[in-house]
C-alpha atoms as a PDB file:
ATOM      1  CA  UNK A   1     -38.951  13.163  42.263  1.00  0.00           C
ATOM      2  CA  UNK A   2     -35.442  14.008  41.974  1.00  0.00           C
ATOM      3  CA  UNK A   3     -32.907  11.399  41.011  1.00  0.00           C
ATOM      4  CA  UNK A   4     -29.172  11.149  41.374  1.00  0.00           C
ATOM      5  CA  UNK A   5     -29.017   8.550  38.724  1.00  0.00           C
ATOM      6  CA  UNK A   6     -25.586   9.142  36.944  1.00  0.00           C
ATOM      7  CA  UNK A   7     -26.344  10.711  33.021  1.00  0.00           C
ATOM      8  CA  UNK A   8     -26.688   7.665  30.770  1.00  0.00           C
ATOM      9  CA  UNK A   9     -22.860   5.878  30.185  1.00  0.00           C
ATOM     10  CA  UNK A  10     -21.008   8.100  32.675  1.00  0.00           C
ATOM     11  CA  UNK A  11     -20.954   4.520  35.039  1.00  0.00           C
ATOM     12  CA  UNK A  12     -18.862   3.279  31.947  1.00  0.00           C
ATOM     13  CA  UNK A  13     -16.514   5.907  31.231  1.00  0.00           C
ATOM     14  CA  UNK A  14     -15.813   6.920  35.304  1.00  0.00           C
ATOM     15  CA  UNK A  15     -14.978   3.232  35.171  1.00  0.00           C
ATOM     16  CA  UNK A  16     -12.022   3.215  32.553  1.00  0.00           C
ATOM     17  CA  UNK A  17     -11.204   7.037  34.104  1.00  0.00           C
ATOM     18  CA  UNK A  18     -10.528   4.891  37.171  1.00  0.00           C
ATOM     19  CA  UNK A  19      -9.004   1.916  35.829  1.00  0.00           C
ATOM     20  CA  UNK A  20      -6.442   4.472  33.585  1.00  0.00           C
ATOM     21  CA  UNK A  21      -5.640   5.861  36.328  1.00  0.00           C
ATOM     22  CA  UNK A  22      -5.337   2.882  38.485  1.00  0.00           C
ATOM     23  CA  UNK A  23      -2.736   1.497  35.784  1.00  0.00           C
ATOM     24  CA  UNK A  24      -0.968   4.708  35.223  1.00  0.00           C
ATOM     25  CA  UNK A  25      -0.370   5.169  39.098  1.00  0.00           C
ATOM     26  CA  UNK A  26       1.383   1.508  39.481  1.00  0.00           C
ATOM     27  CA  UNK A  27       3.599   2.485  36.201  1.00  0.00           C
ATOM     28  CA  UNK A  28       4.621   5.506  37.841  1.00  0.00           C
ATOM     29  CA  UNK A  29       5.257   3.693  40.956  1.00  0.00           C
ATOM     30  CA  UNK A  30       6.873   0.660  39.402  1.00  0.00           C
ATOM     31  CA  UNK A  31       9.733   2.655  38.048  1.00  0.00           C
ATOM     32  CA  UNK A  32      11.567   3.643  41.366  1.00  0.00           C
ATOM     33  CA  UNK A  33      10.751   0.702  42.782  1.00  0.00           C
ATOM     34  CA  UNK A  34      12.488  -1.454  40.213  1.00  0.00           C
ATOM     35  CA  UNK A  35      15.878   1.077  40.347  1.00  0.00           C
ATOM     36  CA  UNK A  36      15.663   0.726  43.783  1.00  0.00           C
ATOM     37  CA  UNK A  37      16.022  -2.627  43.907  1.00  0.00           C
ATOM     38  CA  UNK A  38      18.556  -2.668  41.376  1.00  0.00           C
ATOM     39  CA  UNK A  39      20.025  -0.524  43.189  1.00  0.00           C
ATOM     40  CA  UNK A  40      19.981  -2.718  46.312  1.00  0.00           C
ATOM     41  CA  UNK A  41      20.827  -5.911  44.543  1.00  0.00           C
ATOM     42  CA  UNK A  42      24.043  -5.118  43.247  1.00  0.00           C
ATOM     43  CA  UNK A  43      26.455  -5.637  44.910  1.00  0.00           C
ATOM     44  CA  UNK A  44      25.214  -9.808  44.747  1.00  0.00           C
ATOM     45  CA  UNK A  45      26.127  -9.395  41.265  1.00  0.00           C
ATOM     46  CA  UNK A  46      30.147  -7.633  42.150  1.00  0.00           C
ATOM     47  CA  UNK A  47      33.585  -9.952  42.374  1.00  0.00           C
ATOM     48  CA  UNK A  48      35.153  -8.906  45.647  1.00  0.00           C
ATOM     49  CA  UNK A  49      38.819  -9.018  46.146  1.00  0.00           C
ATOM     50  CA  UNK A  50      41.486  -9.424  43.372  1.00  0.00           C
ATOM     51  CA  UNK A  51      40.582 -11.713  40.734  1.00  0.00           C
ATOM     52  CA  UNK A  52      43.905 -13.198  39.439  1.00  0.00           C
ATOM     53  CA  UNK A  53      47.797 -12.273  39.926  1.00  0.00           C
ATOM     54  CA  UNK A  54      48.909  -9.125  41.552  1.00  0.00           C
ATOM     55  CA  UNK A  55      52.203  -7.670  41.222  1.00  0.00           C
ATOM     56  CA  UNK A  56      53.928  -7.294  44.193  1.00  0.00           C
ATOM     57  CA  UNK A  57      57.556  -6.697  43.216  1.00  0.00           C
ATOM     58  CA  UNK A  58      60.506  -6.911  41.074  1.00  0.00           C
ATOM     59  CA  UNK A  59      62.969 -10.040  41.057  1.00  0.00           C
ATOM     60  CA  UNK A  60      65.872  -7.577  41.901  1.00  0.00           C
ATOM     61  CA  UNK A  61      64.540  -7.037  45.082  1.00  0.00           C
ATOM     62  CA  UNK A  62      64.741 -10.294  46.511  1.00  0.00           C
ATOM     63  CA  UNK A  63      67.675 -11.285  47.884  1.00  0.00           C
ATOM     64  CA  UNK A  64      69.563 -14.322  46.043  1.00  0.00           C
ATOM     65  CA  UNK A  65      70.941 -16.077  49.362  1.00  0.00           C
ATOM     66  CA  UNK A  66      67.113 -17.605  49.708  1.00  0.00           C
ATOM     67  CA  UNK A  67      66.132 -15.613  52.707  1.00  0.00           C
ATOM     68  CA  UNK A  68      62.494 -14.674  52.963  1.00  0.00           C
ATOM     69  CA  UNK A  69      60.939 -10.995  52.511  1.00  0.00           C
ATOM     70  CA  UNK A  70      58.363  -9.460  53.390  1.00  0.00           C
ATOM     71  CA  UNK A  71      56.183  -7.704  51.379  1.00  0.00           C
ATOM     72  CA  UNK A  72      52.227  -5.816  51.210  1.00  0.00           C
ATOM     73  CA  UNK A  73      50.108  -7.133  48.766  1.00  0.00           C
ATOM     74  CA  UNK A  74      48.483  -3.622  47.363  1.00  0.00           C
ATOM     75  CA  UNK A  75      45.422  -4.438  45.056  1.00  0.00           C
ATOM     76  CA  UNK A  76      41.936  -2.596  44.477  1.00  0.00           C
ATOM     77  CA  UNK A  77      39.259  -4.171  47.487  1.00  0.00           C
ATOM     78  CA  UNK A  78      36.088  -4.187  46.662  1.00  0.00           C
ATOM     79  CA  UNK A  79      33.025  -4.538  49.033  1.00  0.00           C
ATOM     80  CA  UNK A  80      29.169  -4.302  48.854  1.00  0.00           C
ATOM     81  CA  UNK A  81      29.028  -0.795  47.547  1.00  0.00           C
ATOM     82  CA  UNK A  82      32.489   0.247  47.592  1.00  0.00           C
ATOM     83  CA  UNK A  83      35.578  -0.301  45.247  1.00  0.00           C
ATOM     84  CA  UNK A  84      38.975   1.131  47.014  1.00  0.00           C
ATOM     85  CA  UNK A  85      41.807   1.276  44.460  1.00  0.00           C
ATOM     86  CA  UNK A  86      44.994   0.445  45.778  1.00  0.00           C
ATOM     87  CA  UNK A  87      44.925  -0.572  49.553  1.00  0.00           C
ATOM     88  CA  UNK A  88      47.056  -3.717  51.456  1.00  0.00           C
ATOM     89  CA  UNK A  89      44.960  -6.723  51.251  1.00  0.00           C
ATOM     90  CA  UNK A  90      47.540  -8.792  53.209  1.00  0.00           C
ATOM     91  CA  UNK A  91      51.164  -9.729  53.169  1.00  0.00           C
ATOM     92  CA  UNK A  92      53.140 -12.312  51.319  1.00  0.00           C
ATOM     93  CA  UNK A  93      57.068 -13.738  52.139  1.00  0.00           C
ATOM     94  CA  UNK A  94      58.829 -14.493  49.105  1.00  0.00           C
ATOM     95  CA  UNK A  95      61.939 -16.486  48.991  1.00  0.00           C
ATOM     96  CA  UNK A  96      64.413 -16.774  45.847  1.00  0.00           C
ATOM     97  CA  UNK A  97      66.200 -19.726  44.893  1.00  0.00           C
ATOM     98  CA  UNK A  98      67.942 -19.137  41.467  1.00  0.00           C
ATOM     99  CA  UNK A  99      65.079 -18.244  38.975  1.00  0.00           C
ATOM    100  CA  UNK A 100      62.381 -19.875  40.982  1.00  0.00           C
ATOM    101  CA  UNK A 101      60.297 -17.654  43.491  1.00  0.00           C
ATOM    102  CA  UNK A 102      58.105 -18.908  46.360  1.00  0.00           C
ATOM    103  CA  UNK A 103      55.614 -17.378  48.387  1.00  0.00           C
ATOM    104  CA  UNK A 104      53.551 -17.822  51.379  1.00  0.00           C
ATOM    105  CA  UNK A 105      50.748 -15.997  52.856  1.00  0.00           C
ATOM    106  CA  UNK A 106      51.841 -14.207  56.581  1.00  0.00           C
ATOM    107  CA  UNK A 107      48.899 -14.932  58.240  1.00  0.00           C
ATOM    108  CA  UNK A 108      49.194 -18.309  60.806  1.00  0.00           C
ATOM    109  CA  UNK A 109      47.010 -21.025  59.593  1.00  0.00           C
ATOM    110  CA  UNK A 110      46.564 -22.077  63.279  1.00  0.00           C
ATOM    111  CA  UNK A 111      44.845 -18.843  64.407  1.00  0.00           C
ATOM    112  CA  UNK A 112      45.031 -15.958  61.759  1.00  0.00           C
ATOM    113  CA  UNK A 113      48.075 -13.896  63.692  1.00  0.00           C
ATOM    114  CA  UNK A 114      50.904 -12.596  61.375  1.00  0.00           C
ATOM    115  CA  UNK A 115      53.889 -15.031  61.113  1.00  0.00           C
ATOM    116  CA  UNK A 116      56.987 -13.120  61.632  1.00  0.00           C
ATOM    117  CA  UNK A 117      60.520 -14.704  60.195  1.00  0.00           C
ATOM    118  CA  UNK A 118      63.153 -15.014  62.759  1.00  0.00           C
ATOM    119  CA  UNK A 119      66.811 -14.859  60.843  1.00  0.00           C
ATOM    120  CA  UNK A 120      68.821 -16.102  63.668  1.00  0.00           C
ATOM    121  CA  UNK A 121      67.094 -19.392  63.455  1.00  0.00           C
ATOM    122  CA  UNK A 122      66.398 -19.337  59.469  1.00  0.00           C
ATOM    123  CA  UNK A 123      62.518 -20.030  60.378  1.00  0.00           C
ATOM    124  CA  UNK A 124      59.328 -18.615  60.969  1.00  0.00           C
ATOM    125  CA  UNK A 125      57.232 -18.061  64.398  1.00  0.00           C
ATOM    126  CA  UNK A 126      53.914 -17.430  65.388  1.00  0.00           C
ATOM    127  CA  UNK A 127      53.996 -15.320  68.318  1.00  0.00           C
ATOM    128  CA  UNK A 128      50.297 -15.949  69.789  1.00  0.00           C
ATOM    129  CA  UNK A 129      50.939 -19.781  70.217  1.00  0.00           C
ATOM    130  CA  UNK A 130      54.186 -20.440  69.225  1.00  0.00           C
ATOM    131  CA  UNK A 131      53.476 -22.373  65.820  1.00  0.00           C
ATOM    132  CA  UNK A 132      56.780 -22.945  64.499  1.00  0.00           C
ATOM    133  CA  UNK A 133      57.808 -23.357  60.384  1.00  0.00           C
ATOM    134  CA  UNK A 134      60.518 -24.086  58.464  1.00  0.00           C
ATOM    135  CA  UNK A 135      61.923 -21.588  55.653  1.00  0.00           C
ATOM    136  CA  UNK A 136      60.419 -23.478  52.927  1.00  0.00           C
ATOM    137  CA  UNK A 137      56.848 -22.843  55.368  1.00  0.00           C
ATOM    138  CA  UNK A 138      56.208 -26.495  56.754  1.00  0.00           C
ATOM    139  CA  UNK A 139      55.373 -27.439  60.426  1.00  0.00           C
ATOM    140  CA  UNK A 140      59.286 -27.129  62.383  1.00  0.00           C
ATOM    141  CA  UNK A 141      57.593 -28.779  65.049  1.00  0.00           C
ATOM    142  CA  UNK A 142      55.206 -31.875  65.586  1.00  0.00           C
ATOM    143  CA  UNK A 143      54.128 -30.746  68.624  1.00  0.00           C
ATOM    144  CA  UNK A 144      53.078 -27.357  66.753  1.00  0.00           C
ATOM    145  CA  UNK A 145      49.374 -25.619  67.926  1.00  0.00           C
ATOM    146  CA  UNK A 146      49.007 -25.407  64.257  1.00  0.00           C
ATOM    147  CA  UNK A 147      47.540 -28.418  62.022  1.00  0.00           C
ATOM    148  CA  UNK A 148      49.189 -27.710  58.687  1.00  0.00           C
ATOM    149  CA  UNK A 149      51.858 -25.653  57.432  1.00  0.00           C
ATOM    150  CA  UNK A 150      52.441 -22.198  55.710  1.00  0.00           C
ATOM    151  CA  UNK A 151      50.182 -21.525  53.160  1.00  0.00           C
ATOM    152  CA  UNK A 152      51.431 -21.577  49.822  1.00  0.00           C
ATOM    153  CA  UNK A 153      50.609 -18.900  46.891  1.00  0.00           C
ATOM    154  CA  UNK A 154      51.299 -19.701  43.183  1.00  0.00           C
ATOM    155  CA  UNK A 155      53.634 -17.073  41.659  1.00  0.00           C
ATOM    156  CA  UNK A 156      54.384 -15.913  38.425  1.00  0.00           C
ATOM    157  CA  UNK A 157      57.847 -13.808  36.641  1.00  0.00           C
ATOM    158  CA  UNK A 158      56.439 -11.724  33.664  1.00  0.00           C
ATOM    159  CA  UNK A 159      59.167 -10.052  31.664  1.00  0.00           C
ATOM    160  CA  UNK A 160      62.057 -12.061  33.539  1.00  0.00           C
ATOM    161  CA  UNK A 161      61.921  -9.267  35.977  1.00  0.00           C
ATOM    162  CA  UNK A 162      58.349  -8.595  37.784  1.00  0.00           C
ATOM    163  CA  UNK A 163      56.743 -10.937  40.554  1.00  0.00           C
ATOM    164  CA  UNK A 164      53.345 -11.603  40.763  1.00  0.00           C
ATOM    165  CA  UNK A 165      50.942 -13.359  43.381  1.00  0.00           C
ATOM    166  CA  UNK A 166      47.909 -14.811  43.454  1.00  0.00           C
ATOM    167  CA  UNK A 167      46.861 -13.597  46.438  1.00  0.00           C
ATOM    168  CA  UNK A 168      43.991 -15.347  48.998  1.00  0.00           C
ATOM    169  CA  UNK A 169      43.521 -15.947  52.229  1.00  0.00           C
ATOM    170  CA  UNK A 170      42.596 -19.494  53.871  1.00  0.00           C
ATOM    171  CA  UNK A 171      40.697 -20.638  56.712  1.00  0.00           C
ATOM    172  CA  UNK A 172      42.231 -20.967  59.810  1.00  0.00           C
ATOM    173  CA  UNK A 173      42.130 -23.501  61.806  1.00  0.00           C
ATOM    174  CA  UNK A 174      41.523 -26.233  59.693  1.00  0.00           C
ATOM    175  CA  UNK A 175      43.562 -29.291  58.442  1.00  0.00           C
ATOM    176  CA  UNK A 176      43.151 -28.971  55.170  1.00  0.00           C
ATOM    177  CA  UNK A 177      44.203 -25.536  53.698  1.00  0.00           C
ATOM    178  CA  UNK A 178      40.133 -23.895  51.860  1.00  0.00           C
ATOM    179  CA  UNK A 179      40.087 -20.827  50.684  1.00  0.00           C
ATOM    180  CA  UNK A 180      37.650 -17.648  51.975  1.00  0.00           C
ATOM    181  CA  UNK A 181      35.888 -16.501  49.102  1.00  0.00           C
END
């Protein structure tokens, strides 16, 4: 009678061979696998967007009669995978009255269009509904499509000579002025 009875502990041993290699297949495995998803992951761990102040320009260039400028916000944008140095992020006006400096975002917090200041009339208009502010950026109009005024930006002079923004961008459409993240 011929038997194919495994030798005496070989059932054993081809047991651990398998479990060993069982164990040192889901190691090898587990290693991509967890850089991959580290991989994936990260950008829910990334600031987008500028964090704090941005310099947009020097006193000088602002003219001392109060009248509004324009000027591009440039700043590093950051998205999901991507970090752009120095692109626009948006637009500011900034208006000088003796040492003080104020600014307000461009964009229309009616619909999101770009305000545009009109000299002749010393105040800004939306042209896509015909929102109407005053130079300091508050509704001209009570009759205006939009529900709240310019949106204000905190500024800051370093050195006596340098103007900085803190730049964002708020919801339009709304009442009450909320920030976009």
């Amino acid at each position: 009678m011929n038997s194919h009875a495994p030798p005496p502990g070989e059932g054993r041993r081809g047991f651990f061979k398998q479990t060993a290699a069982i164990f040192l297949g889901a190691v090898t495995a587990l290693v991509p696998l967890a850089a991959g998803l580290l991989t994936m992951l990260d950008p829910l761990r990334r600031k987008a967007g500028p964090a704090g102040f941005v310099h947009v320009t020097s006193l000088s260039a602002l003219p001392e009669d109060g009248s509004p400028r324009r000027f591009s916000v440039i700043a590093d944008r950051s998205d999901a995978w991507n970090k752009i140095p120095q692109v626009p992020i948006g637009a500011v006006y900034l208006r000088r009255q003796g040492v003080l400096v104020h600014a307000l975002n461009v964009t229309c917090p009616h619909a999101g269009c770009a305000v545009e200041y009109r000299p002749a009339s010393g105040s800004y208009l939306c042209p896509c509904h015909n929102s109407k502010f005053k130079i300091e950026g508050g509704l001209a109009d009570p009759r205006s499509p939009s529900s709240r005024g310019m949106d204000t930006l905190e500024v800051e002079l370093r050195n006596h000579t340098e103007v900085w923004v803190k730049f964002q961008n708020f919801e339009a459409g709304k009442a009450k002025k909320v920030a976009i993240a």
